[in-house]
PDB file of N, CA and C in Angstrom:
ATOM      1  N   UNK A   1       7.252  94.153  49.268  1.00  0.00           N
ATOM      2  CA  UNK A   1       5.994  93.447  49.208  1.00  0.00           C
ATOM      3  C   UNK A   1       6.023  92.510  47.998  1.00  0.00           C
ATOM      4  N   UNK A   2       5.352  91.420  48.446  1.00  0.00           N
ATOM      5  CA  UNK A   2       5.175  90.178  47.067  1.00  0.00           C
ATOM      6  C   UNK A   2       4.452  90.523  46.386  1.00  0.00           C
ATOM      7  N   UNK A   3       4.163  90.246  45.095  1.00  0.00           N
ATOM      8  CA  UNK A   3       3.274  90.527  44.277  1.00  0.00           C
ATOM      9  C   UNK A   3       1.662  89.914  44.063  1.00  0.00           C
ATOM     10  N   UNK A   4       2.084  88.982  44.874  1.00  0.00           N
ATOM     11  CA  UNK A   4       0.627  88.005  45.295  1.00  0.00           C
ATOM     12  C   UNK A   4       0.280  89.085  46.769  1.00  0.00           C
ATOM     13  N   UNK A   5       1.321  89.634  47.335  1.00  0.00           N
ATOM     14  CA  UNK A   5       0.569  90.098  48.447  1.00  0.00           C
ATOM     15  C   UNK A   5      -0.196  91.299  48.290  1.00  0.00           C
ATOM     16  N   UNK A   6       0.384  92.049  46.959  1.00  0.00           N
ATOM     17  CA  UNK A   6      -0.456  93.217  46.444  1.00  0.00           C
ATOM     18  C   UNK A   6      -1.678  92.901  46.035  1.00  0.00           C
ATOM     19  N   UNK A   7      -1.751  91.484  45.270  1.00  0.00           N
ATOM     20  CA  UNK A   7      -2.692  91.241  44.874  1.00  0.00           C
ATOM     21  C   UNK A   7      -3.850  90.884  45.990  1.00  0.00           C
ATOM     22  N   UNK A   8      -3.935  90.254  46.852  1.00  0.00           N
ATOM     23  CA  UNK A   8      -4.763  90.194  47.863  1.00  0.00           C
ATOM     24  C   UNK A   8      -4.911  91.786  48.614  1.00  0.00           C
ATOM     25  N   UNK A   9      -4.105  92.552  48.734  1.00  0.00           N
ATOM     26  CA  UNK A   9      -4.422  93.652  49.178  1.00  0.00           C
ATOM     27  C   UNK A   9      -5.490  94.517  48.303  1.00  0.00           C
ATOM     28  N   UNK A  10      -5.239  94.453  47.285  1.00  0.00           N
ATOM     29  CA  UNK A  10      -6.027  94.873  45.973  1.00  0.00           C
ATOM     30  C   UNK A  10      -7.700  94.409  46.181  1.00  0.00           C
ATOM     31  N   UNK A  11      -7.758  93.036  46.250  1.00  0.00           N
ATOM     32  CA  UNK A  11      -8.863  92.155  46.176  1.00  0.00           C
ATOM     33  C   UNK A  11      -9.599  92.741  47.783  1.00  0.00           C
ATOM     34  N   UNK A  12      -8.971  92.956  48.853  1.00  0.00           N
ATOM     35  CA  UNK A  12      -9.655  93.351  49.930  1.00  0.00           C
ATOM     36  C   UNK A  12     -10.398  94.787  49.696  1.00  0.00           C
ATOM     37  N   UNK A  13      -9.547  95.530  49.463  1.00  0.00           N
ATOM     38  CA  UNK A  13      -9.518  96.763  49.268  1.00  0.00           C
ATOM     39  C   UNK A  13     -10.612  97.479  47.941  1.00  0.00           C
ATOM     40  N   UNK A  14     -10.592  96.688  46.791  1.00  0.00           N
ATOM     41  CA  UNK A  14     -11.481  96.987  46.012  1.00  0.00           C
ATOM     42  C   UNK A  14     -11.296  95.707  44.749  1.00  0.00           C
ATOM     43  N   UNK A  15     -12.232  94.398  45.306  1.00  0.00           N
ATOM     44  CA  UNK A  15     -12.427  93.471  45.020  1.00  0.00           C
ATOM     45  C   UNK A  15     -13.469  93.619  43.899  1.00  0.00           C
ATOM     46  N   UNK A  16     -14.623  94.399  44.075  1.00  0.00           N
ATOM     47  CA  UNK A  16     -15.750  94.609  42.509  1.00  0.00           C
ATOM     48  C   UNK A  16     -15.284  95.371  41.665  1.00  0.00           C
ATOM     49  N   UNK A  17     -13.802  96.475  41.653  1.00  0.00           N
ATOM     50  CA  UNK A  17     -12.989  96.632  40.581  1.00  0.00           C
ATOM     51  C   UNK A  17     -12.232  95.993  39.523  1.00  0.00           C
ATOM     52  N   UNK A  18     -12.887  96.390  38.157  1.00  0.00           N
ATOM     53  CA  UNK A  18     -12.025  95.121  37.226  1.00  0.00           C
ATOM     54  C   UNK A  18     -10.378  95.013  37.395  1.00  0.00           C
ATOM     55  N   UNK A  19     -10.234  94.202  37.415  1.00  0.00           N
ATOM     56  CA  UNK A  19      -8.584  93.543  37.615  1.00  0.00           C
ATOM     57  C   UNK A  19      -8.248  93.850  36.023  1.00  0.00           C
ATOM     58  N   UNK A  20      -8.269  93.175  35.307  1.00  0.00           N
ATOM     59  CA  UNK A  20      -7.959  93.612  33.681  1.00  0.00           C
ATOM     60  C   UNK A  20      -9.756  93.553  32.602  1.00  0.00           C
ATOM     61  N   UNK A  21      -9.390  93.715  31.683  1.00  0.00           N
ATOM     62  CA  UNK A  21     -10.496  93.448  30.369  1.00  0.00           C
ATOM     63  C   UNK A  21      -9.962  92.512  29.721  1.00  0.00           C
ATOM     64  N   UNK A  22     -10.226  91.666  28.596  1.00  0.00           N
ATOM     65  CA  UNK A  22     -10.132  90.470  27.735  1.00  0.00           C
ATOM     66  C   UNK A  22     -11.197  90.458  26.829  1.00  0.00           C
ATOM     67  N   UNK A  23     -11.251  90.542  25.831  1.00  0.00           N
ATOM     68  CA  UNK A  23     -12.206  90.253  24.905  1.00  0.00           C
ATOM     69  C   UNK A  23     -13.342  91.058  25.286  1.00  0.00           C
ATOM     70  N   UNK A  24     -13.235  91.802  25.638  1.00  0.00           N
ATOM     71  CA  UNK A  24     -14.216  92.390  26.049  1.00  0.00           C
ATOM     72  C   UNK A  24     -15.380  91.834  27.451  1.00  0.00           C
ATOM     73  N   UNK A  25     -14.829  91.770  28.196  1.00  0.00           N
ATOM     74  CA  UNK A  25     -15.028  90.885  29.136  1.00  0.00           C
ATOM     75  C   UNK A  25     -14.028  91.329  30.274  1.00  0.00           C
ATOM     76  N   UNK A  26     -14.978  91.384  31.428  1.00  0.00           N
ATOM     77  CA  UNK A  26     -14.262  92.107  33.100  1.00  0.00           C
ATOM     78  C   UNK A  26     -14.079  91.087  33.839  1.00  0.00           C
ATOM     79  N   UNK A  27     -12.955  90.940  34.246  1.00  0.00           N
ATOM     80  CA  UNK A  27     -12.111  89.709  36.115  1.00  0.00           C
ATOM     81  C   UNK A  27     -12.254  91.036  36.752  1.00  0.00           C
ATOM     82  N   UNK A  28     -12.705  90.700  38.037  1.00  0.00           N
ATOM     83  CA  UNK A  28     -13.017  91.617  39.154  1.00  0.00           C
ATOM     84  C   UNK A  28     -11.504  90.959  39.843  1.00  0.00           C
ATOM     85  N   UNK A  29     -11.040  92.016  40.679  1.00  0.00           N
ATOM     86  CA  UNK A  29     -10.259  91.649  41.711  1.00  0.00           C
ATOM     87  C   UNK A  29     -10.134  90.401  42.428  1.00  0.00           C
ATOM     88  N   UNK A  30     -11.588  90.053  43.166  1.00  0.00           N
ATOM     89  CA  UNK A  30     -11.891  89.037  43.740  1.00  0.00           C
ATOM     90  C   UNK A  30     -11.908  87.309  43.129  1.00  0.00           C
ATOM     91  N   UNK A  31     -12.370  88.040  41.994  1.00  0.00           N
ATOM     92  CA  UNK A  31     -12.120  86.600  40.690  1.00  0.00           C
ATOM     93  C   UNK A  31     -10.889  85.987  40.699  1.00  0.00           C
ATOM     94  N   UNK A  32     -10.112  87.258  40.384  1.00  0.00           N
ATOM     95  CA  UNK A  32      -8.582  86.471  40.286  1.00  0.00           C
ATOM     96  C   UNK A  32      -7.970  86.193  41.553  1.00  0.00           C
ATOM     97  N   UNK A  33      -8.157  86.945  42.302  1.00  0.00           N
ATOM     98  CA  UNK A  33      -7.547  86.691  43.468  1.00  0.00           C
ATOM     99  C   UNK A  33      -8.255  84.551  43.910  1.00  0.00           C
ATOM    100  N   UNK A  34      -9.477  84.402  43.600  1.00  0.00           N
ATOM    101  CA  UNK A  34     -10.049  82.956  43.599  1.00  0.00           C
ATOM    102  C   UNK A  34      -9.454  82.182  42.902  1.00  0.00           C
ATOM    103  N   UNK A  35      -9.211  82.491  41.661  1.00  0.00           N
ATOM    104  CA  UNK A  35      -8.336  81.771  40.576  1.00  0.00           C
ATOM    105  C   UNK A  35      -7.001  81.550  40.939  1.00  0.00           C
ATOM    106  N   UNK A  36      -6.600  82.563  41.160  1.00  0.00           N
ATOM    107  CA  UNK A  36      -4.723  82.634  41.648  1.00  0.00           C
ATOM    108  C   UNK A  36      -4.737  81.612  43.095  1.00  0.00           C
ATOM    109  N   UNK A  37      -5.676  81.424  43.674  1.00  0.00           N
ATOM    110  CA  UNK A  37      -5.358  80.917  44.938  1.00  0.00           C
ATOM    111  C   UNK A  37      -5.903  79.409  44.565  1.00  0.00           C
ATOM    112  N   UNK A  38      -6.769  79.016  43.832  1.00  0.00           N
ATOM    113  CA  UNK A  38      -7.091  77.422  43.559  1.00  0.00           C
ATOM    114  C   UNK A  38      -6.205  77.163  42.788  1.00  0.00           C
ATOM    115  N   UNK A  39      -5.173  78.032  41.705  1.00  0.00           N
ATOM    116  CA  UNK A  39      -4.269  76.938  40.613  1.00  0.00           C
ATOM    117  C   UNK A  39      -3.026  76.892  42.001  1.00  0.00           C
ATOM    118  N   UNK A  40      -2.898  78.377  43.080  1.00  0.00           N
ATOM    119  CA  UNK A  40      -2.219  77.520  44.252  1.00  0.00           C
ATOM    120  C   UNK A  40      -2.317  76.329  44.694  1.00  0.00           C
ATOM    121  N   UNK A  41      -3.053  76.132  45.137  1.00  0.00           N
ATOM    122  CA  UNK A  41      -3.322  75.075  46.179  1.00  0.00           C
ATOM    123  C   UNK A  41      -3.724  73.514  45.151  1.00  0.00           C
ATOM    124  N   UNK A  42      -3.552  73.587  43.810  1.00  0.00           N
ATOM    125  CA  UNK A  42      -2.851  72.635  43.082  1.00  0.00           C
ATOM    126  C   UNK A  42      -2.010  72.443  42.893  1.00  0.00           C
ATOM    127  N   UNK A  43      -1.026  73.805  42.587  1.00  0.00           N
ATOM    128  CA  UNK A  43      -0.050  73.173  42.317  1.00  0.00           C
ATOM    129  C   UNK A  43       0.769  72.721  43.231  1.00  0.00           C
ATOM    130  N   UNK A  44       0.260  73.160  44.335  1.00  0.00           N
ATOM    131  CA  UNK A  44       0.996  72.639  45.988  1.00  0.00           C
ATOM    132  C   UNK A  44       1.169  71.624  46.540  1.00  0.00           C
ATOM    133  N   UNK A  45      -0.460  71.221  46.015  1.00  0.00           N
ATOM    134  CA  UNK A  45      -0.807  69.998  46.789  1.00  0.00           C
ATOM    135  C   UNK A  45      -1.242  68.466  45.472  1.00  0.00           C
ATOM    136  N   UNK A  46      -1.156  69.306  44.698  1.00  0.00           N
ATOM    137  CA  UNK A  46      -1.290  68.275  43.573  1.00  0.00           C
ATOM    138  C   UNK A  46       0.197  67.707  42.901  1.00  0.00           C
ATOM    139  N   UNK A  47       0.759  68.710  42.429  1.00  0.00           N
ATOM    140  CA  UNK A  47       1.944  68.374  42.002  1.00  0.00           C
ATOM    141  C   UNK A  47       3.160  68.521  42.400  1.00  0.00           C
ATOM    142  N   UNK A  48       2.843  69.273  43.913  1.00  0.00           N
ATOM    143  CA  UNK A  48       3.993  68.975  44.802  1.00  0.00           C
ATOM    144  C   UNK A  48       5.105  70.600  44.996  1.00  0.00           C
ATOM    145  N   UNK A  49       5.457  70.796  45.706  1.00  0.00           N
ATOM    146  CA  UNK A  49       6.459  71.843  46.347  1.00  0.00           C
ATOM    147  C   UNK A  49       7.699  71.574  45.730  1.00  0.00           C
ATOM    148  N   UNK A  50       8.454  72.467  44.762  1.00  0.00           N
ATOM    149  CA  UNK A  50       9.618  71.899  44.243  1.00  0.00           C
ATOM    150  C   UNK A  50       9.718  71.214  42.722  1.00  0.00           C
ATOM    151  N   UNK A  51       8.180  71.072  42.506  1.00  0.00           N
ATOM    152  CA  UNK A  51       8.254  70.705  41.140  1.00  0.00           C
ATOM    153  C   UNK A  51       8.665  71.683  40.131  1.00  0.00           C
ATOM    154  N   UNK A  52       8.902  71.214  38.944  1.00  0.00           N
ATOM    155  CA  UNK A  52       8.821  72.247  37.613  1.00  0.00           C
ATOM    156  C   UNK A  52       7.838  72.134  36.983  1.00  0.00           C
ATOM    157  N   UNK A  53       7.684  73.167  36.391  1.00  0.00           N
ATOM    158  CA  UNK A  53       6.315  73.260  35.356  1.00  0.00           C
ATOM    159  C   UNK A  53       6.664  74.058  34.751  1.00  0.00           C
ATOM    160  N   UNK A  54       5.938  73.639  33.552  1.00  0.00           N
ATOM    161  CA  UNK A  54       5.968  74.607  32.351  1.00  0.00           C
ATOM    162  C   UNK A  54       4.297  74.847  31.982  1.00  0.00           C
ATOM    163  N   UNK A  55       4.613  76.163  31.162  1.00  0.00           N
ATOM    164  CA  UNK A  55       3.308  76.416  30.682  1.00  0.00           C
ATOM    165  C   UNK A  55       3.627  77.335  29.171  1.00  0.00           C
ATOM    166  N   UNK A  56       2.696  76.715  28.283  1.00  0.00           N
ATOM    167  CA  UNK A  56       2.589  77.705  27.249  1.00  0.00           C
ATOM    168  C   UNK A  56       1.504  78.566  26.633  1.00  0.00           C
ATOM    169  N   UNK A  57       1.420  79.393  26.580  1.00  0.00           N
ATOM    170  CA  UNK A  57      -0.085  79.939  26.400  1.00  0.00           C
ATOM    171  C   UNK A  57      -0.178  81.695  25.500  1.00  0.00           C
ATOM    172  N   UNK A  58      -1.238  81.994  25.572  1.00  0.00           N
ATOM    173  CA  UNK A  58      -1.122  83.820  24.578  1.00  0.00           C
ATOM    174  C   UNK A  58      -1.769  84.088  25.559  1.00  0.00           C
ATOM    175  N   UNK A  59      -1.591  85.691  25.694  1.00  0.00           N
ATOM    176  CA  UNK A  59      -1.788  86.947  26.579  1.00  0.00           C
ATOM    177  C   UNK A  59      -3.059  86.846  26.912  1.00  0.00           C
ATOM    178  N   UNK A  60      -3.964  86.240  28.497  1.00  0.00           N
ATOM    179  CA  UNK A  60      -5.141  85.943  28.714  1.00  0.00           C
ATOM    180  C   UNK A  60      -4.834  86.125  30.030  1.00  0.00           C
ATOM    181  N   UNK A  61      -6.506  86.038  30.630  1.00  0.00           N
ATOM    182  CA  UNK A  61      -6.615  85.868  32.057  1.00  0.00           C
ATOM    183  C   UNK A  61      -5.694  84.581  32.917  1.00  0.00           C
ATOM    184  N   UNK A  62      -5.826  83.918  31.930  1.00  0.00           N
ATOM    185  CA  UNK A  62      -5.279  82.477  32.827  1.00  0.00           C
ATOM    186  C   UNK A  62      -3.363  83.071  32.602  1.00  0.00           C
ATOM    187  N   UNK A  63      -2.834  83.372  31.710  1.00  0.00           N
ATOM    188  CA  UNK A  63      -1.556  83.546  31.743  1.00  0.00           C
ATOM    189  C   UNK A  63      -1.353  84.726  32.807  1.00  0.00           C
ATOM    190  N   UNK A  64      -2.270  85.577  33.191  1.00  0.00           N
ATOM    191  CA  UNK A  64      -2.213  86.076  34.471  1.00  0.00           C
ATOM    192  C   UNK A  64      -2.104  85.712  35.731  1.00  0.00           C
ATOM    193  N   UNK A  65      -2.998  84.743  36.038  1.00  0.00           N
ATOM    194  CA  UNK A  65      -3.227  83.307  36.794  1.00  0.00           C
ATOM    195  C   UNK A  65      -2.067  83.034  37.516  1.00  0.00           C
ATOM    196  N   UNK A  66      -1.892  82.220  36.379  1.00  0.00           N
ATOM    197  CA  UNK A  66      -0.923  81.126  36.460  1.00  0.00           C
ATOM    198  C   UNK A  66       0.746  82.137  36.780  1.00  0.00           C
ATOM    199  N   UNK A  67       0.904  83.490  36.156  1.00  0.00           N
ATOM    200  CA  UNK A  67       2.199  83.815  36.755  1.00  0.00           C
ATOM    201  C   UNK A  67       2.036  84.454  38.110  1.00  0.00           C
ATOM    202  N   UNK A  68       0.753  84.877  38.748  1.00  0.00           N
ATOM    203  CA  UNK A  68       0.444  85.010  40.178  1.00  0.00           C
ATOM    204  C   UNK A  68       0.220  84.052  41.156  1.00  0.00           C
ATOM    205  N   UNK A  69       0.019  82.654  40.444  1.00  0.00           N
ATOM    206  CA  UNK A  69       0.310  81.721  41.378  1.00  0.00           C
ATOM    207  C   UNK A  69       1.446  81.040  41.682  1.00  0.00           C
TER     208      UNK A  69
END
């Protein structure tokens, strides 16, 4: 199984469960699973299939994100 596919299984299954904490602060399942699927469908359709990207960032929701998308 993919790890994006766990993750949508997760989000079906128990989507109002927090996904992680941050600052004190809860992502529900469903959150990220929204997030992970719109920086998809940018980077798909915005910057193309095959591109490279880089990213630099510290231990956050979005560096979660972004390695599930």
């Amino acid at each position: 199984m993919i790890i994006t596919q766990q993750l949508s299984l997760n989000a079906g299954k128990e989507g109002n469960r927090a996904a992680l904490r941050y600052l004190g602060k809860e992502m529900r399942y469903i959150e990220l699973k929204t997030l992970v699927s719109r920086l998809s469908y940018l980077l798909i359709h915005e910057i193309g299939h095959g591109a490279r990207v880089g990213f630099m960032t510290r231990n956050s929701p979005a560096t979660l994100a972004t390695f599930f998308a």
